[in-house]
C-alpha atoms as a PDB file:
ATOM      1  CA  UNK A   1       3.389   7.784  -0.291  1.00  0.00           C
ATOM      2  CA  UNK A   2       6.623   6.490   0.865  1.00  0.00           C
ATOM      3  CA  UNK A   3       7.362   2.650   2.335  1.00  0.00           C
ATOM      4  CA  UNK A   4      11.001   1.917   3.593  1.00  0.00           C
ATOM      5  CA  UNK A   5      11.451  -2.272   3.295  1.00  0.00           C
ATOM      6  CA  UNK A   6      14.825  -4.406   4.595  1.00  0.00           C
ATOM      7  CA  UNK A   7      14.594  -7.473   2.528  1.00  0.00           C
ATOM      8  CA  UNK A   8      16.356 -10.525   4.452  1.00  0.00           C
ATOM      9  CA  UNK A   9      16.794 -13.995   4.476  1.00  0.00           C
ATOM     10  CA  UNK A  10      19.424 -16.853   3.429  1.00  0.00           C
ATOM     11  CA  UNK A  11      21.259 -16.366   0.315  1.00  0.00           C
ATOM     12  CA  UNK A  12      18.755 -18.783  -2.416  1.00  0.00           C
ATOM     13  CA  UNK A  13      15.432 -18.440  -0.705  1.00  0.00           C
ATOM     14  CA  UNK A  14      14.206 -15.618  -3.485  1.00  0.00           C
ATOM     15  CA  UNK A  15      14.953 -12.357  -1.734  1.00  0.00           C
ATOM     16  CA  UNK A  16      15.675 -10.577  -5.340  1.00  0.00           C
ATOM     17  CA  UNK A  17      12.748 -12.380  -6.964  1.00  0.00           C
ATOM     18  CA  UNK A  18      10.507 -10.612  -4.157  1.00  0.00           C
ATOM     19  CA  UNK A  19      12.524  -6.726  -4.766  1.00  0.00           C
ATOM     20  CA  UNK A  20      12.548  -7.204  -8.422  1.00  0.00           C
ATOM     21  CA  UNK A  21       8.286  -7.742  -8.322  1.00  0.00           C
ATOM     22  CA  UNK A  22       7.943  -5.034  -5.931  1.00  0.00           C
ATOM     23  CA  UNK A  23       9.787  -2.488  -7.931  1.00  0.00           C
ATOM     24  CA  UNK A  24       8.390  -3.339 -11.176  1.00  0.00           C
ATOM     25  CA  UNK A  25       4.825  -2.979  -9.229  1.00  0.00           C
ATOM     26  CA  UNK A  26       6.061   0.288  -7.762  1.00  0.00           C
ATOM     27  CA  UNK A  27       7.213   1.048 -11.214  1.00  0.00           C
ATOM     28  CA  UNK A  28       4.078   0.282 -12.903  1.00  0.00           C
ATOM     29  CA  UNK A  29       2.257   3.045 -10.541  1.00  0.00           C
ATOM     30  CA  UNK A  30       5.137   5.740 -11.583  1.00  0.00           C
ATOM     31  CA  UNK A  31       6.592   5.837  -8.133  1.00  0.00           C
ATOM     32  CA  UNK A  32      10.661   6.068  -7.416  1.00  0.00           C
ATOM     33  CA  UNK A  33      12.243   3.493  -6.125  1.00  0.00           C
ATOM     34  CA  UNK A  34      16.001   2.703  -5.010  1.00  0.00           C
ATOM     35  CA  UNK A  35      17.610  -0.244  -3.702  1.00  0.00           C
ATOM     36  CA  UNK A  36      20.874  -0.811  -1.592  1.00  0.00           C
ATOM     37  CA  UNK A  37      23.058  -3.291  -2.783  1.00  0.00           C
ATOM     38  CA  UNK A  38      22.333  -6.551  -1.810  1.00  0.00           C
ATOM     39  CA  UNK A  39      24.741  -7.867   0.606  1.00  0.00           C
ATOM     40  CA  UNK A  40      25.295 -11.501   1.607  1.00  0.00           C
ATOM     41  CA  UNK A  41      25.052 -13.170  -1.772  1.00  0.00           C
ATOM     42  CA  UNK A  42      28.360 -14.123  -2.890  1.00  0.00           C
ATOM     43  CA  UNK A  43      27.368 -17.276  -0.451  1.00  0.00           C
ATOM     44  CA  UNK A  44      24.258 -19.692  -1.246  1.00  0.00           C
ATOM     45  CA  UNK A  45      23.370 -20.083   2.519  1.00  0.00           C
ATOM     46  CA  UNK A  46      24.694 -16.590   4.293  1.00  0.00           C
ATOM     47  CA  UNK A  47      22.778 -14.174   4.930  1.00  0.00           C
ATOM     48  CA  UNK A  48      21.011 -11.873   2.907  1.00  0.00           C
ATOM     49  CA  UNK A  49      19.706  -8.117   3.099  1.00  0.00           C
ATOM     50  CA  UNK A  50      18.799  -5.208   0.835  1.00  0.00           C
ATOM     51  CA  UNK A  51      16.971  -1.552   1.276  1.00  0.00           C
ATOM     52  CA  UNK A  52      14.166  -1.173  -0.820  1.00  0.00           C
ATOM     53  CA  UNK A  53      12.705   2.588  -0.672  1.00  0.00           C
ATOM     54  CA  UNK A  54       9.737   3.781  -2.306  1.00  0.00           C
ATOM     55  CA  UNK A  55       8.142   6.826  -3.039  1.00  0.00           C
ATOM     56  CA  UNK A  56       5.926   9.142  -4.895  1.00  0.00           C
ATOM     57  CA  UNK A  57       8.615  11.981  -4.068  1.00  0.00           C
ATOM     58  CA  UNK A  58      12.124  11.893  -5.679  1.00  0.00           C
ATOM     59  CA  UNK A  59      14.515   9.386  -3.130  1.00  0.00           C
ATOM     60  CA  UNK A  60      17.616  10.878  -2.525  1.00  0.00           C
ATOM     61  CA  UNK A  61      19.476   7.924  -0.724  1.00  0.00           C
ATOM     62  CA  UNK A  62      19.254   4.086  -1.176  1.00  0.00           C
ATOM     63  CA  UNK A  63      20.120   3.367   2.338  1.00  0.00           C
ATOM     64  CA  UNK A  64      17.005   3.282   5.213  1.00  0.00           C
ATOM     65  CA  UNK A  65      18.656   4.982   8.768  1.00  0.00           C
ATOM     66  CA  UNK A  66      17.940   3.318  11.756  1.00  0.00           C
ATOM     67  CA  UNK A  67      14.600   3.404  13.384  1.00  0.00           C
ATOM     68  CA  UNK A  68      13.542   3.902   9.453  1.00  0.00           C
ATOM     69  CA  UNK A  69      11.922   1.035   7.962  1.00  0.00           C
ATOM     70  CA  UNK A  70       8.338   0.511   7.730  1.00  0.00           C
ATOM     71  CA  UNK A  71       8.283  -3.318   6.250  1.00  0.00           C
ATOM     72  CA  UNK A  72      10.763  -6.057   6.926  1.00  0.00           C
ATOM     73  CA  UNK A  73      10.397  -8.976   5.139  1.00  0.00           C
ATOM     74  CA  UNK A  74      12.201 -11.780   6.152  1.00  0.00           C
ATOM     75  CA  UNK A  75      12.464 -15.074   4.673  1.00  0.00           C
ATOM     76  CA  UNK A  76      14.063 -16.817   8.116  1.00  0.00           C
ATOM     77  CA  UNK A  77      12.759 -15.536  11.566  1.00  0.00           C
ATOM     78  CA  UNK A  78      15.936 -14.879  13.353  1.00  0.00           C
ATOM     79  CA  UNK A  79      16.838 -12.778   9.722  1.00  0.00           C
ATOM     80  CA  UNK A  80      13.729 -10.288  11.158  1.00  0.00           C
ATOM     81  CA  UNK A  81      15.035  -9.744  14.306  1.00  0.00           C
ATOM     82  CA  UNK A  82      18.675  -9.074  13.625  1.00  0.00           C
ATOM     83  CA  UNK A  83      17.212  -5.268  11.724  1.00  0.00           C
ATOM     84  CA  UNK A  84      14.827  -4.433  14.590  1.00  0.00           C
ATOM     85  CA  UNK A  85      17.010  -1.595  15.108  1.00  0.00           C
ATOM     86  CA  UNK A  86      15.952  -0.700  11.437  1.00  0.00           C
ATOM     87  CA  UNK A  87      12.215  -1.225  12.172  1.00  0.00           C
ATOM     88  CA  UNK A  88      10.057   2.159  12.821  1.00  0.00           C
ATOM     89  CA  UNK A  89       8.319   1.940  16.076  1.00  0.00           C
ATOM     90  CA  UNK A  90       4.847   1.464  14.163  1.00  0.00           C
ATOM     91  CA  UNK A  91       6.603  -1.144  11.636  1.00  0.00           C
ATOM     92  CA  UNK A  92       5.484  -4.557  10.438  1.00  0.00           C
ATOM     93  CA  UNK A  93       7.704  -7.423  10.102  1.00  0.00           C
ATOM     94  CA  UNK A  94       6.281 -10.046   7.639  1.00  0.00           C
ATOM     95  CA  UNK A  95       8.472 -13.499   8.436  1.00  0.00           C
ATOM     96  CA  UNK A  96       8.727 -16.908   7.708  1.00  0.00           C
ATOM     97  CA  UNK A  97       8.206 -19.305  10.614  1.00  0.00           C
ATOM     98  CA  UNK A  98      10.632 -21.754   9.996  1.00  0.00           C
ATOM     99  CA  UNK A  99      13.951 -21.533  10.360  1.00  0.00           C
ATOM    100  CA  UNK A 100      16.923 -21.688   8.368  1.00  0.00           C
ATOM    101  CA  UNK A 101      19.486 -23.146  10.671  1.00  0.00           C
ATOM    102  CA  UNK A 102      22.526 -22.472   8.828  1.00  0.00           C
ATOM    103  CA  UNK A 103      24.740 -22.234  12.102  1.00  0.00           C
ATOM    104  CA  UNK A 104      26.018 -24.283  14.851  1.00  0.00           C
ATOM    105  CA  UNK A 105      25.000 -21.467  17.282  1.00  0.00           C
ATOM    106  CA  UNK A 106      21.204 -21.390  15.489  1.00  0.00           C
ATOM    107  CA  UNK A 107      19.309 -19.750  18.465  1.00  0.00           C
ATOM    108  CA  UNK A 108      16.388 -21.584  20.542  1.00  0.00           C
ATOM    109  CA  UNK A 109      13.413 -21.176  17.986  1.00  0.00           C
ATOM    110  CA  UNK A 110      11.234 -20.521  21.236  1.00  0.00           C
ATOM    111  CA  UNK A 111      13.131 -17.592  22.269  1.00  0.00           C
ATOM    112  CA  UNK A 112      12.788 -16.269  18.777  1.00  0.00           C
ATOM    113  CA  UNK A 113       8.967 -16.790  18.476  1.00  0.00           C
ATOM    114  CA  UNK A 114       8.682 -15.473  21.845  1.00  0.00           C
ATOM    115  CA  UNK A 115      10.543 -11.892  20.853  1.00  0.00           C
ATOM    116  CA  UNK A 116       8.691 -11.449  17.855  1.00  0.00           C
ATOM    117  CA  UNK A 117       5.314 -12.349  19.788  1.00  0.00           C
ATOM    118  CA  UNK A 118       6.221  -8.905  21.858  1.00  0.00           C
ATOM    119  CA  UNK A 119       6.237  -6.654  19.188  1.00  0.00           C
ATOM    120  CA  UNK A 120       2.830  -4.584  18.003  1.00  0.00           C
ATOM    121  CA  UNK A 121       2.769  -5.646  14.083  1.00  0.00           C
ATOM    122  CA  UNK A 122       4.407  -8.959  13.059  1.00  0.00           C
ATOM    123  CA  UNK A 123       2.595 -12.004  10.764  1.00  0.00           C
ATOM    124  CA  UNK A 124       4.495 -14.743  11.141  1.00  0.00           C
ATOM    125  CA  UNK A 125       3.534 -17.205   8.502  1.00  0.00           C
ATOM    126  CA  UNK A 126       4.660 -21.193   7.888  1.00  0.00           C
ATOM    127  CA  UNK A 127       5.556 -20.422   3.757  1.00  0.00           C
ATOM    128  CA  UNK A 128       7.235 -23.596   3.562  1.00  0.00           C
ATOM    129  CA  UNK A 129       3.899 -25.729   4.560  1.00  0.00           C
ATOM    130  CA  UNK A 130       2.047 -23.463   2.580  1.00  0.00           C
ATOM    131  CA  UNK A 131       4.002 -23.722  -0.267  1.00  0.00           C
ATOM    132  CA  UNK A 132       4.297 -27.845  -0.284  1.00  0.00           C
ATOM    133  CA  UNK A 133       0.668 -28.310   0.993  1.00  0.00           C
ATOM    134  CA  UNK A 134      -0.038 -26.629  -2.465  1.00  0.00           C
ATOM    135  CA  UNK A 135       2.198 -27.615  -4.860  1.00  0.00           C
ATOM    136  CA  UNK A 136       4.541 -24.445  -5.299  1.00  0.00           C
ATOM    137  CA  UNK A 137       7.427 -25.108  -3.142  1.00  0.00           C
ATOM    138  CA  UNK A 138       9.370 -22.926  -5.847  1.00  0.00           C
ATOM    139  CA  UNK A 139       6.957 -19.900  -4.628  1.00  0.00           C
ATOM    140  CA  UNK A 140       7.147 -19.942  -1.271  1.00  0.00           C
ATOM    141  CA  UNK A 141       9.139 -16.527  -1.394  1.00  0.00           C
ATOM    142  CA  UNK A 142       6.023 -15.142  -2.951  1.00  0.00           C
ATOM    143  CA  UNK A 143       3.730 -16.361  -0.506  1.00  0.00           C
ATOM    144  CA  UNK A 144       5.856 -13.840   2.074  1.00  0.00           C
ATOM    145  CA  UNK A 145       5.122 -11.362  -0.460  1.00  0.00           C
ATOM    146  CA  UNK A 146       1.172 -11.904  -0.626  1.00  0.00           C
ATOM    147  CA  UNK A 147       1.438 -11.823   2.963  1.00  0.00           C
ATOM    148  CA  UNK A 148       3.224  -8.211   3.078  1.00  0.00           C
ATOM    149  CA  UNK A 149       0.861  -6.901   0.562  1.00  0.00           C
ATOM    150  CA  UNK A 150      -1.149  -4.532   2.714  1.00  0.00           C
ATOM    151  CA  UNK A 151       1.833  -3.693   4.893  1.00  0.00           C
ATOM    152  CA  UNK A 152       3.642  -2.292   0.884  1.00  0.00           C
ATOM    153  CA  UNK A 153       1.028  -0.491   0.413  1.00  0.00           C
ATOM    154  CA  UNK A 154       1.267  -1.347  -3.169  1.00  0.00           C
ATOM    155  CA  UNK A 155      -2.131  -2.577  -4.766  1.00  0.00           C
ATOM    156  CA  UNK A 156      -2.553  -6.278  -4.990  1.00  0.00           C
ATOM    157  CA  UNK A 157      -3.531  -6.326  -8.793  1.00  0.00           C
ATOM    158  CA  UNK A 158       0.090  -4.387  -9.381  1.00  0.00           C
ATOM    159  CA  UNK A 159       1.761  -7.395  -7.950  1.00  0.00           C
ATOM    160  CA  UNK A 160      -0.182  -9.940  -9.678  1.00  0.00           C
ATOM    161  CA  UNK A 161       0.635  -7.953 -13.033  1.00  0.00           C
ATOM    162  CA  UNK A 162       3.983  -7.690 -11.663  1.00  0.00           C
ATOM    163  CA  UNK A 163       4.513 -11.523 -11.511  1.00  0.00           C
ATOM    164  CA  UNK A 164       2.932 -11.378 -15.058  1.00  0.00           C
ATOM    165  CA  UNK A 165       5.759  -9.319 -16.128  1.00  0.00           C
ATOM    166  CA  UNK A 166       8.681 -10.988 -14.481  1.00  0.00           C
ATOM    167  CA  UNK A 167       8.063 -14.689 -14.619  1.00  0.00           C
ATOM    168  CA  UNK A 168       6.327 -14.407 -18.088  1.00  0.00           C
ATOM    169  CA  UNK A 169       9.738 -15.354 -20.255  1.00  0.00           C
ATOM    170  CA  UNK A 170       9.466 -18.420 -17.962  1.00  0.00           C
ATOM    171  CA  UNK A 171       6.360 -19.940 -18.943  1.00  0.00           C
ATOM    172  CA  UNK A 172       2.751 -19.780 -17.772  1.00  0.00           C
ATOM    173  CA  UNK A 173       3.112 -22.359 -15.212  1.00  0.00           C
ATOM    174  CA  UNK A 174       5.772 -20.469 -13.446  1.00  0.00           C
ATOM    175  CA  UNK A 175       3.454 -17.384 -13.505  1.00  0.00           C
ATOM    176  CA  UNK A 176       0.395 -19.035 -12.213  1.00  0.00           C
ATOM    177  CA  UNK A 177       2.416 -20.590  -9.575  1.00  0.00           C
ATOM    178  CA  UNK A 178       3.370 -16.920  -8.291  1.00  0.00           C
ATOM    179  CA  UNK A 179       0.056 -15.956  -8.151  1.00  0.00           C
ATOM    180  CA  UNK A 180      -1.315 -18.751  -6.441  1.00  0.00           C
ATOM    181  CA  UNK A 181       1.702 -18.433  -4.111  1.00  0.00           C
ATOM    182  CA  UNK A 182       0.463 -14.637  -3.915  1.00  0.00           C
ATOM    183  CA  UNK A 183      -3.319 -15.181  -3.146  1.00  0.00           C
ATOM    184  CA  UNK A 184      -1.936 -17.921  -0.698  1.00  0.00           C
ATOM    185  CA  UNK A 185       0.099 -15.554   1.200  1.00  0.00           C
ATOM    186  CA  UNK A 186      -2.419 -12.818   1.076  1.00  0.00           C
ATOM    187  CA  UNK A 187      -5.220 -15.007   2.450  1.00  0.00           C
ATOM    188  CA  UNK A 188      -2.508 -15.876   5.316  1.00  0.00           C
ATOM    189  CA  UNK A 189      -1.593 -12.783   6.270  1.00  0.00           C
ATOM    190  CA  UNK A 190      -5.401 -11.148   6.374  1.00  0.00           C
ATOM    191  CA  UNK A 191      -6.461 -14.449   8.908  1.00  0.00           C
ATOM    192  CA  UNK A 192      -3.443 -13.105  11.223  1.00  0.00           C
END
């Protein structure tokens, strides 16, 4: 087993929250894992992105090459096409449909449904509705990640116990939250 992710988004919208529960999932099922150094954070608003490799084989680098990753997971649409080049040609892309618009350049939202409406595996999902419709707008990050959950390969009772284990300091309201959020996104990105 081996799953190469680029985690990206806008510095604030939960990018760590969704690496830390994958690892500690992948953890949980004795499987390596390495992450890249996140880059972008230093700046609430800029953007985001971190490698996330793994693998039931020893990992000998934390960085994914080119033409590499398997999952992207991207909190902001136009986040998800800036590492195509990073996406393997039979790669999913898990994104957010609504846009961050964080620049006065902020491409045409059209153009940037239309390119990810050309490629073979994408679920494009509105986390943000989902998220207020439901009560959770502090989850929406983890509605991406119920959404990716097939795509991880990562069982979906791992990440629910994953949640379990790193939102449980914060209170049981928090942690059913995150696993609404997860169910949520899950549901989402099996109707796509």
């Amino acid at each position: 087993m081996k799953t190469d992710i680029i985690l990206c988004g806008v510095g604030g919208q939960g990018i760590l929250s969704i690496a830390t529960i994958i690892g500690e999932a992948a953890m949980n099922e004795n499987l390596y894992i390495k992450q890249a150094e996140v880059h972008g954070m230093s700046q609430r608003g800029g953007d985001v992105q971190s490698n996330l490799r793994i693998s039931s084989e020893p990992i000998h680098s934390d960085l994914i090459a080119r033409g590499g990753a398997d999952v992207i997971i991207s909190m902001e649409p136009m986040e998800a096409l800036r590492y195509l080049p990073w996406l393997s040609k039979q790669g999913w892309i898990i994104t957010s449909s609504a846009p961050f618009v964080n620049i006065p350049n902020y491409p045409d939202l059209e153009v940037i449904k239309a390119d990810l409406a050309k490629l073979p595996h994408v679920i494009v999902v509105d986390i943000e509705q989902l998220a207020k419709d439901n009560g959770i707008s502090r989850s929406a990050n983890v509605i991406l990640l119920g959404a990716a959950q097939k795509a991880l390969g990562i069982e979906y009772a791992k990440l629910e116990d994953a949640i379990r284990r790193v939102f449980g300091r914060k209170g049981d309201a928090v942690v059913e939250a995150n696993i609404k959020a997860l169910a949520l996104g899950r549901e989402a990105g099996e109707a796509i």
